[in-house]
N, C-alpha and C. Protein backbone atom coordinates (compact mmCIF):
# COMPACT_ATOMS: atom_id res chain seq x y z
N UNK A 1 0.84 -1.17 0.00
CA UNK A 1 0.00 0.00 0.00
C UNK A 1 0.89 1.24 0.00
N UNK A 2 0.60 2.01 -0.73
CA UNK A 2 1.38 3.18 -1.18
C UNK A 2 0.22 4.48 0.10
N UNK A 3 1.08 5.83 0.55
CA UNK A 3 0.82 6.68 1.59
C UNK A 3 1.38 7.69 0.90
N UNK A 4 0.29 8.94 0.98
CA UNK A 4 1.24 10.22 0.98
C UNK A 4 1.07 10.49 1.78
N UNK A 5 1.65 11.54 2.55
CA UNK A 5 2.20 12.01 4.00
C UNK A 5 2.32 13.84 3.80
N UNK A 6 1.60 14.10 4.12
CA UNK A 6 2.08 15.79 4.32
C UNK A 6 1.93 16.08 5.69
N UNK A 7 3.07 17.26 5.45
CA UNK A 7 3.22 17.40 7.25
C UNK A 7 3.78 18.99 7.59
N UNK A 8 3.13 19.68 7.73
CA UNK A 8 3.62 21.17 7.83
C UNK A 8 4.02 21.65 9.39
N UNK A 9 4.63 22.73 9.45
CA UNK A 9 5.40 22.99 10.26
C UNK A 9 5.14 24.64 10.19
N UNK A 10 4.33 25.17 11.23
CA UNK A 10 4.21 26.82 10.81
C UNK A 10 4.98 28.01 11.83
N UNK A 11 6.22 28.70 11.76
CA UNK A 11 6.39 29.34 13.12
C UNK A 11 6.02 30.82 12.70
N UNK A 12 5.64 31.34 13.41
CA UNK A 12 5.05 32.99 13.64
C UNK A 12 6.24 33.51 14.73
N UNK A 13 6.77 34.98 13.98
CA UNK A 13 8.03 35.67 14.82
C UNK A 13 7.04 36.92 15.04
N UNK A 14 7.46 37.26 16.65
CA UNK A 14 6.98 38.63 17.24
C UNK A 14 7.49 39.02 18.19
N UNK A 15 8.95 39.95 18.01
CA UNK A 15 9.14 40.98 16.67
C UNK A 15 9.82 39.95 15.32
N UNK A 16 9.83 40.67 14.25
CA UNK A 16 10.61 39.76 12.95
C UNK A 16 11.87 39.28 13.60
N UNK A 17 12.35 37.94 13.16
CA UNK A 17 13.79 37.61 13.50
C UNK A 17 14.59 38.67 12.02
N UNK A 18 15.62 38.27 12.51
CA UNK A 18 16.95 39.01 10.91
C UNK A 18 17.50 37.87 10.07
N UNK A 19 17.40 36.82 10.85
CA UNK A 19 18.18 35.83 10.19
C UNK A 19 17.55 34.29 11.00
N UNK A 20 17.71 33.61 10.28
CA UNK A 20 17.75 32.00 11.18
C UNK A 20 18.51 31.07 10.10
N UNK A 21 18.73 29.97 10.73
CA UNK A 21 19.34 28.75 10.08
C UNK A 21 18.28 27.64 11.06
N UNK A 22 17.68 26.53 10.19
CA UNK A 22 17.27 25.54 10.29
C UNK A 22 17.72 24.01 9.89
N UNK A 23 17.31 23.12 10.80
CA UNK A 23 17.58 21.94 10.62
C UNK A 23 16.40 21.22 10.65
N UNK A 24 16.29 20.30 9.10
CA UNK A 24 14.81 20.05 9.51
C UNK A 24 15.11 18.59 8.91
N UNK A 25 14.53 17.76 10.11
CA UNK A 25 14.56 16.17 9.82
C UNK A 25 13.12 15.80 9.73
N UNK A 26 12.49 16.47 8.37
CA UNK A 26 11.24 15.87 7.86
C UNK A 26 11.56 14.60 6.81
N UNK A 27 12.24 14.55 6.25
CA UNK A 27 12.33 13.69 4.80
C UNK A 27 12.39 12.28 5.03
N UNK A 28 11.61 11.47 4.46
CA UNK A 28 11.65 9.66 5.03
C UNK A 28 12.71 9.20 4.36
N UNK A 29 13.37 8.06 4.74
CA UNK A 29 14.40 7.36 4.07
C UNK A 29 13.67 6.00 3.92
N UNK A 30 14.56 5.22 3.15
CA UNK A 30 14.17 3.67 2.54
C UNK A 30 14.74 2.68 3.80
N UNK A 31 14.00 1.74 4.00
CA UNK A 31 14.14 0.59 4.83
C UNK A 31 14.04 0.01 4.32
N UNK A 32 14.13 -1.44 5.46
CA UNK A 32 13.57 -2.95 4.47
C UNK A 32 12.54 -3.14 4.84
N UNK A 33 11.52 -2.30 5.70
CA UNK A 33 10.13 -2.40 5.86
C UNK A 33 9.19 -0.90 4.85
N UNK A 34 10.15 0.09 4.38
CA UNK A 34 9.22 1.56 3.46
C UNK A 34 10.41 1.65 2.79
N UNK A 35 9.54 1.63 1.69
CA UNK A 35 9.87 2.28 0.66
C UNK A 35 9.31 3.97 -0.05
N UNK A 36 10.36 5.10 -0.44
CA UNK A 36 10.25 5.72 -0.52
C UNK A 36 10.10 6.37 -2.20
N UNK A 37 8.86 6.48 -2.62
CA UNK A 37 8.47 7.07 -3.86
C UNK A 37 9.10 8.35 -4.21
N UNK A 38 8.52 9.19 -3.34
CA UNK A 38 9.16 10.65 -3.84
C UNK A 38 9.27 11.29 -2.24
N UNK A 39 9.92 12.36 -2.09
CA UNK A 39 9.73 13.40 -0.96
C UNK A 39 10.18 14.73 -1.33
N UNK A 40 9.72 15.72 -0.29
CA UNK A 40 9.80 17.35 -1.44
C UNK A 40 9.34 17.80 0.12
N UNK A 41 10.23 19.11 -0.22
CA UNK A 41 10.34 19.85 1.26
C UNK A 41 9.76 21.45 0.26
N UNK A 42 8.51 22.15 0.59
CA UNK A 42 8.46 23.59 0.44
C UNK A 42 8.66 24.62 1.83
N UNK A 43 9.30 25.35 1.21
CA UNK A 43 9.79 26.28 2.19
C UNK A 43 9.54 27.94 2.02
N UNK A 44 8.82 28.20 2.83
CA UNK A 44 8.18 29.92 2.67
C UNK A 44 8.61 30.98 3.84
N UNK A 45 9.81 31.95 3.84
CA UNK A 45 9.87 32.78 2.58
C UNK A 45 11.19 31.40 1.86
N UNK A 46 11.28 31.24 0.73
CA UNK A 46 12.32 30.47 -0.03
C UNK A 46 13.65 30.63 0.29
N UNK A 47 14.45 29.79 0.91
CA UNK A 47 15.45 29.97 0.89
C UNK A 47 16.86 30.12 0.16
N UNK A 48 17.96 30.43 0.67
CA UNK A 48 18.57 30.66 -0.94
C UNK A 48 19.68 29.38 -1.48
N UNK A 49 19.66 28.52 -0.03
CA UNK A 49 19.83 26.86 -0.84
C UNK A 49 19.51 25.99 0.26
N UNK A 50 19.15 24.95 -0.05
CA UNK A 50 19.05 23.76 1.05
C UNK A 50 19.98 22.62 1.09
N UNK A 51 21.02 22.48 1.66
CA UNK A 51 21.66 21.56 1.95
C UNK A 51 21.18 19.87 2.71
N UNK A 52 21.03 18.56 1.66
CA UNK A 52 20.75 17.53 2.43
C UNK A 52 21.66 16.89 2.82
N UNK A 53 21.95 16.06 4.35
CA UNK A 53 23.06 15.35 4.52
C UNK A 53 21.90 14.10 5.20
N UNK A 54 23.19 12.84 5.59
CA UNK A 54 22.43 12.08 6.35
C UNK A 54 23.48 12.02 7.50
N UNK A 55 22.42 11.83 8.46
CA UNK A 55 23.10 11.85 9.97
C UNK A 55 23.95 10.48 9.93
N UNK A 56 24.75 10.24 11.11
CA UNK A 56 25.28 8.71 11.42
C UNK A 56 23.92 7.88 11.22
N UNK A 57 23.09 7.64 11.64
CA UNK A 57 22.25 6.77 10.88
C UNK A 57 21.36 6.77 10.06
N UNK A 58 21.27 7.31 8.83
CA UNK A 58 21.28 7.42 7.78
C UNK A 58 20.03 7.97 7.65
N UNK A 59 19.54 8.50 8.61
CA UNK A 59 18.14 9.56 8.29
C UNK A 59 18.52 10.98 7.75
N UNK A 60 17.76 11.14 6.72
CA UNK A 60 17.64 12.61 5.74
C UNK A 60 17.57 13.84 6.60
N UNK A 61 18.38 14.29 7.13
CA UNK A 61 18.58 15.98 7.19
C UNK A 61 18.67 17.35 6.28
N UNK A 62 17.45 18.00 6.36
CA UNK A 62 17.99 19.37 5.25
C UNK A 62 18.32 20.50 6.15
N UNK A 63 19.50 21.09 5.85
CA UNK A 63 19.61 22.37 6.37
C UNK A 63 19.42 23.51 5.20
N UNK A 64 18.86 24.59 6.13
CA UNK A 64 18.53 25.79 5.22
C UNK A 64 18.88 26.69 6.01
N UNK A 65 19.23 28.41 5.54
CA UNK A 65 19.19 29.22 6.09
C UNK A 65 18.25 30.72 5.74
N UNK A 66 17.99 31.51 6.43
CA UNK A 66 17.04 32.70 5.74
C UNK A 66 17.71 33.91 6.05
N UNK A 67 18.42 34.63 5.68
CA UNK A 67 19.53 35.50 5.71
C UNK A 67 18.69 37.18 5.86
N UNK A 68 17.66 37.13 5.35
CA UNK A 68 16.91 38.21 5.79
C UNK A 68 15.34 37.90 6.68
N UNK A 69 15.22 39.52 7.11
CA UNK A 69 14.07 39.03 8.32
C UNK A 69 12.69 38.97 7.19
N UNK A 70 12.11 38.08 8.69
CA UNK A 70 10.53 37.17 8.08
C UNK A 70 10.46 37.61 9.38
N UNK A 71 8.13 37.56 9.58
CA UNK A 71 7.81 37.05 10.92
C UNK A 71 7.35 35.85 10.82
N UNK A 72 7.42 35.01 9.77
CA UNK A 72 6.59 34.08 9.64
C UNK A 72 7.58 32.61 8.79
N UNK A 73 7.06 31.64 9.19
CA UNK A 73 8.31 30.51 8.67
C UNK A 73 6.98 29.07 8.09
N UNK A 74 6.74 28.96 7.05
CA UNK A 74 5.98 27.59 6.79
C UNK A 74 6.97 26.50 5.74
N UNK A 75 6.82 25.37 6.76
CA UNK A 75 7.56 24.80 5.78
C UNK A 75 6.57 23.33 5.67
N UNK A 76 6.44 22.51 4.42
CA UNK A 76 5.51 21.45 4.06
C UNK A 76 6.27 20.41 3.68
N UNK A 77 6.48 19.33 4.29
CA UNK A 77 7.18 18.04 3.84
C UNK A 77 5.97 17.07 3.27
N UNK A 78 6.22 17.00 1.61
CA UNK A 78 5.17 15.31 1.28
C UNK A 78 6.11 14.37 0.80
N UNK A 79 5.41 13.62 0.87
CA UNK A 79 6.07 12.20 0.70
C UNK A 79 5.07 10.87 0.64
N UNK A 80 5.55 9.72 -0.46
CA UNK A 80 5.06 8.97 -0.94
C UNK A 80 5.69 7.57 -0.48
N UNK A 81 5.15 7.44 0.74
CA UNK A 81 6.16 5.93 1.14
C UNK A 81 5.11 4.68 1.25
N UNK A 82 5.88 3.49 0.63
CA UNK A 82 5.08 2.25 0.60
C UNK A 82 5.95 1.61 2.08
């Protein structure tokens, strides 16, 4: 059986931040029990790159940073895992 998965994440700043850097361990990885179709991270305001690594055990980390101020941060992870 195939799953999509969406999963949002909303933060509200008051006063605006100037800057942040995030670490976001939304993204599924492949097992020998899921399998992973697709996954896709949106990020609002857009950042100006996202770096993925995998930790020591091999779960998907993206880092991003936002270099100018926001009060507001939404970010939407989907994903298609069997």
């Amino acid at each position: 059986m195939w799953l999509q998965v969406t999963h949002t994440t909303d933060y509200q700043y008051d006063p605006a931040v100037s800057t942040a850097q995030h670490l976001a361990c939304l993204l599924p990885r492949d097992l020998p029990s899921q399998r992973v179709r697709s996954s896709s991270l949106r990020i609002d305001p857009e950042p100006e790159a996202i770096q993925e690594h995998r930790d020591a055990f091999g779960n998907r980390r993206a880092f991003f940073a936002l270099p100018h101020p926001h009060q507001a941060l939404h970010i939407e992870a989907k994903c298609v895992v069997q």
